[in-house]
C-alpha atoms as a PDB file:
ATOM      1  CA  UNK A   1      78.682-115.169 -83.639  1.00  0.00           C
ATOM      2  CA  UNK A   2      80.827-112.128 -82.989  1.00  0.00           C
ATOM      3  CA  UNK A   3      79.371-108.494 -82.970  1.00  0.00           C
ATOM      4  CA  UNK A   4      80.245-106.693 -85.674  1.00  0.00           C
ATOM      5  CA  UNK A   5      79.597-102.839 -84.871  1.00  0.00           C
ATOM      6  CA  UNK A   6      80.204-101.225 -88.312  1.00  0.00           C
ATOM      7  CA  UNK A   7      81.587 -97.842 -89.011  1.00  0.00           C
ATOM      8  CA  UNK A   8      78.677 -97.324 -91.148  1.00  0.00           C
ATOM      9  CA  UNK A   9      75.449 -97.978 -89.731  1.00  0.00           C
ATOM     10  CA  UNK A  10      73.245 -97.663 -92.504  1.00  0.00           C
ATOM     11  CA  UNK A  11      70.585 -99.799 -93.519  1.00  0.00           C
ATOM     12  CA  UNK A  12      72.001-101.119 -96.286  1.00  0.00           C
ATOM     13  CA  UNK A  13      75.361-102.008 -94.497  1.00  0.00           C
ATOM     14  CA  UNK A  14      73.791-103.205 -91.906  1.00  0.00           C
ATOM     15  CA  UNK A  15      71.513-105.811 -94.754  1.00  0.00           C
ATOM     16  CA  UNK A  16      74.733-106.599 -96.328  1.00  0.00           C
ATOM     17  CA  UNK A  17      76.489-107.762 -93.039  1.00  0.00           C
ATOM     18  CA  UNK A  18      73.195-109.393 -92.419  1.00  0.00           C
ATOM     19  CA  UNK A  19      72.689-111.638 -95.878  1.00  0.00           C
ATOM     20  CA  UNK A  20      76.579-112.705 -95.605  1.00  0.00           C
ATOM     21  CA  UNK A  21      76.027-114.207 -92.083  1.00  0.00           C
ATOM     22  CA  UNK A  22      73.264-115.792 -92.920  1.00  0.00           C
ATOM     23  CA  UNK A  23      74.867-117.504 -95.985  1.00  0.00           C
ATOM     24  CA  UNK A  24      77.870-118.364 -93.975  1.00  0.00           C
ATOM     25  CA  UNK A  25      75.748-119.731 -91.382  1.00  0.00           C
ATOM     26  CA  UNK A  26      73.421-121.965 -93.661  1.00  0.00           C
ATOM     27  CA  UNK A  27      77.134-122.703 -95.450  1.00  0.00           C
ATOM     28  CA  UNK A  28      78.498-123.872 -92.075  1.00  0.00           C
ATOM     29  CA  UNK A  29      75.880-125.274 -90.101  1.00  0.00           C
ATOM     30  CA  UNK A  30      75.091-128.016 -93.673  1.00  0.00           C
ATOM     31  CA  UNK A  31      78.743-128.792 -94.511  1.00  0.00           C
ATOM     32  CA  UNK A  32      80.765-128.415 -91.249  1.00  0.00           C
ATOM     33  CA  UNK A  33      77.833-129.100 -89.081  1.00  0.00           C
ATOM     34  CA  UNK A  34      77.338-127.586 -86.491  1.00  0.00           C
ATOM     35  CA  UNK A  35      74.485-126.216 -84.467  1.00  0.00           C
ATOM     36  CA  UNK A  36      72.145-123.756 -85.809  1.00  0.00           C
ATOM     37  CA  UNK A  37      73.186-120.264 -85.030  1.00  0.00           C
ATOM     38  CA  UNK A  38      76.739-121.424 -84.883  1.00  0.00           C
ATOM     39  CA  UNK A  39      80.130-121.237 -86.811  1.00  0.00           C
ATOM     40  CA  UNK A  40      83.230-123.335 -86.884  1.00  0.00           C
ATOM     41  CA  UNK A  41      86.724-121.241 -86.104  1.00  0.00           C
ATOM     42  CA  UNK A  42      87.359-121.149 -89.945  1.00  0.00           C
ATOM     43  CA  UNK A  43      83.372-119.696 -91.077  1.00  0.00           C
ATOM     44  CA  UNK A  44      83.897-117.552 -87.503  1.00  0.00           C
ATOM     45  CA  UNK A  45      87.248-116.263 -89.244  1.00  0.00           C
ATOM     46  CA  UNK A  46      85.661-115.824 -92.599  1.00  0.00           C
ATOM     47  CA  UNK A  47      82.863-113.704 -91.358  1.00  0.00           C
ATOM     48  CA  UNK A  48      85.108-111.681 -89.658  1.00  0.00           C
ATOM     49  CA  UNK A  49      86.736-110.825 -92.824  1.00  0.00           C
ATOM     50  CA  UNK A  50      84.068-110.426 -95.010  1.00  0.00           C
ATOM     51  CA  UNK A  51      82.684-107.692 -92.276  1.00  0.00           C
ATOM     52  CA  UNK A  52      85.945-105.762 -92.440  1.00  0.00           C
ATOM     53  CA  UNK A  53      85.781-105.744 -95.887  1.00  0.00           C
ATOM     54  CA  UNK A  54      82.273-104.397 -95.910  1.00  0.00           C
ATOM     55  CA  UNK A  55      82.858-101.965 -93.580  1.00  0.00           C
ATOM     56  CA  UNK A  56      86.175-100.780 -95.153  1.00  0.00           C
ATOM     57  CA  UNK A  57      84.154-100.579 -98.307  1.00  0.00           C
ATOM     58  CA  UNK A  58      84.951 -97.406-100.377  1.00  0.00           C
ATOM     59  CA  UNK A  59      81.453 -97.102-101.688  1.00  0.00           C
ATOM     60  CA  UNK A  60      79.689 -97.495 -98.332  1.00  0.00           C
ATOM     61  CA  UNK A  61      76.091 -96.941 -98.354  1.00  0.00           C
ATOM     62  CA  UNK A  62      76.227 -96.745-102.890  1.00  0.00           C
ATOM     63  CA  UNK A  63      78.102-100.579-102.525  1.00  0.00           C
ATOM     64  CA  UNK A  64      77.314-102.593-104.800  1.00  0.00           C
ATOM     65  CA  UNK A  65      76.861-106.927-104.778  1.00  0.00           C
ATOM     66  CA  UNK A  66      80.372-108.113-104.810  1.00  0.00           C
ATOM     67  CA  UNK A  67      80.158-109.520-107.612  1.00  0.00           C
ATOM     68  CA  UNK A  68      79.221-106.861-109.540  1.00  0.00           C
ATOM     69  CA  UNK A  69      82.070-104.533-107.661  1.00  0.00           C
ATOM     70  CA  UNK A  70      85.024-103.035-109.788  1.00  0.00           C
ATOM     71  CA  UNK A  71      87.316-103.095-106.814  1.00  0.00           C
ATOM     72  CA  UNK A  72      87.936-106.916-105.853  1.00  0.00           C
ATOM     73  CA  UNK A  73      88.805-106.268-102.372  1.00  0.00           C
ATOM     74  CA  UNK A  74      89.114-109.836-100.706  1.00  0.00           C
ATOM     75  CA  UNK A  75      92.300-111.748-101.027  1.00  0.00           C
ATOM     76  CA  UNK A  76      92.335-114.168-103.653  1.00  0.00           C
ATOM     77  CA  UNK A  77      92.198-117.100-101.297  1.00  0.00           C
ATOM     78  CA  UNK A  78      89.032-115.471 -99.287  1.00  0.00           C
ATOM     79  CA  UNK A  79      87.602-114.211-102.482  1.00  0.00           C
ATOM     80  CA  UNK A  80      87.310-118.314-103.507  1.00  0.00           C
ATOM     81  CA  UNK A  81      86.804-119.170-100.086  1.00  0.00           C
ATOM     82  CA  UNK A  82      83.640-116.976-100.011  1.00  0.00           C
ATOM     83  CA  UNK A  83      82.276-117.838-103.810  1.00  0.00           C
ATOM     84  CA  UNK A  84      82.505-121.322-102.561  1.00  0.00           C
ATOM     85  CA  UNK A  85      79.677-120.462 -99.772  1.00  0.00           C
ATOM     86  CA  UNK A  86      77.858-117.989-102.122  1.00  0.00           C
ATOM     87  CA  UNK A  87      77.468-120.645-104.654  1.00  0.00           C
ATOM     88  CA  UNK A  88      76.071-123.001-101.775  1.00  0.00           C
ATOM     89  CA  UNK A  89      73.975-120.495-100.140  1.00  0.00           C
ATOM     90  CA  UNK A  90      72.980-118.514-102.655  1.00  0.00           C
ATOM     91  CA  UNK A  91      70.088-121.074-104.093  1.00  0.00           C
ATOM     92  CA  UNK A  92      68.985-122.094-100.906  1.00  0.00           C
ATOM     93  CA  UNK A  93      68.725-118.308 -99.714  1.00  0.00           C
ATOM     94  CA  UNK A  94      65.033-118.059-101.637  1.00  0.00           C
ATOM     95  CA  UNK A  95      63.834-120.444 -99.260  1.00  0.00           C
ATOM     96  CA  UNK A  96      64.908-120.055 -95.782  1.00  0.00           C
ATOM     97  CA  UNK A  97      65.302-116.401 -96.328  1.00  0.00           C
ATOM     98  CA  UNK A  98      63.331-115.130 -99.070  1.00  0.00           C
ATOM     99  CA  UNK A  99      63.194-111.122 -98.521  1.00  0.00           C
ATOM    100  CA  UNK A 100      66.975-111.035 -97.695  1.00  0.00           C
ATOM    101  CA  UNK A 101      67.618-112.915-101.177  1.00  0.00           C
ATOM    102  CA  UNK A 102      65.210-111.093-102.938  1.00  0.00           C
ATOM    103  CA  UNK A 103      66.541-107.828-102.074  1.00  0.00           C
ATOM    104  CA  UNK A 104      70.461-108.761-102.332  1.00  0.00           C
ATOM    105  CA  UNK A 105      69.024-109.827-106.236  1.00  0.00           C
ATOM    106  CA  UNK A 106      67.787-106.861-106.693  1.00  0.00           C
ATOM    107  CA  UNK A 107      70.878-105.220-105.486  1.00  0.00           C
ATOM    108  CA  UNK A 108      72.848-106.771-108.481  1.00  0.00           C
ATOM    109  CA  UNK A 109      70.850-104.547-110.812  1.00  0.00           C
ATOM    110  CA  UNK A 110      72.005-101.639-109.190  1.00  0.00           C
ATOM    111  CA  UNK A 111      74.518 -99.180-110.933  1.00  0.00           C
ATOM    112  CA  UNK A 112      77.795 -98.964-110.198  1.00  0.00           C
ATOM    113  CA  UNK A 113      80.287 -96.219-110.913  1.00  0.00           C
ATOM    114  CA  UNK A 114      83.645 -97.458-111.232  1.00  0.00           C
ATOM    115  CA  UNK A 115      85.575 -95.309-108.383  1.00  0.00           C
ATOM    116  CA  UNK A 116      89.063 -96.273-108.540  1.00  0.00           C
ATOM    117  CA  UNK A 117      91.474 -93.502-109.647  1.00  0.00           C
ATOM    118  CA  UNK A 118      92.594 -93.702-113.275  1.00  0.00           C
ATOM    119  CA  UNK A 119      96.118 -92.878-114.406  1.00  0.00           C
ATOM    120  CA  UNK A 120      96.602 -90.645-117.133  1.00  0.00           C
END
């Protein structure tokens, strides 16, 4: 896997980019298989988006789960690229990585004040 070395370095950035490699790697390394600790070019490609998109994150250190975000800011075709893996690794998260899903659950309880500018 690539570094990622995030604008933001904060703990909670720094779980978030943390849970979504993890769930692309247990994605990748069951249905494209290939060796633990490893991505294909396309889950290598994906990560590398969803990090941008976490570090380009308006709410930063306040962001909330994705899918409880008001601002959808993956491309459509990434956005069902990346519920595709979610809905994969997701279960199977409580058991090969219990505190990181716990804590991303947890996450999806959390607040979130809709930022975006509103017209008048």
């Amino acid at each position: 896997m690539k570094a990622n070395t995030p604008k933001n370095d904060s703990p909670r950035i720094r779980r978030e980019n943390k849970t979504i490699s993890v769930m692309l790697q247990l994605f990748c390394n069951d249905n494209h298989h290939t060796a633990k600790d490893t991505l294909c070019d396309e889950c290598e490609a994906l990560l590398s988006y969803a990090l941008r998109r976490i570090d380009r994150c308006p709410y930063q250190t306040d962001k909330p789960t994705c899918a409880k975000c008001p601002i959808h800011c993956y491309h459509k075709d990434r956005r069902e690229e990346m519920k595709k893996v979610m809905r994969y690794s997701g279960p199977r998260m409580i058991h090969r990585h219990p505190l990181l899903a716990i804590l991303h659950i947890l996450e999806g309880f959390r607040k979130v004040k809709d930022i975006r500018k509103k017209k008048l």
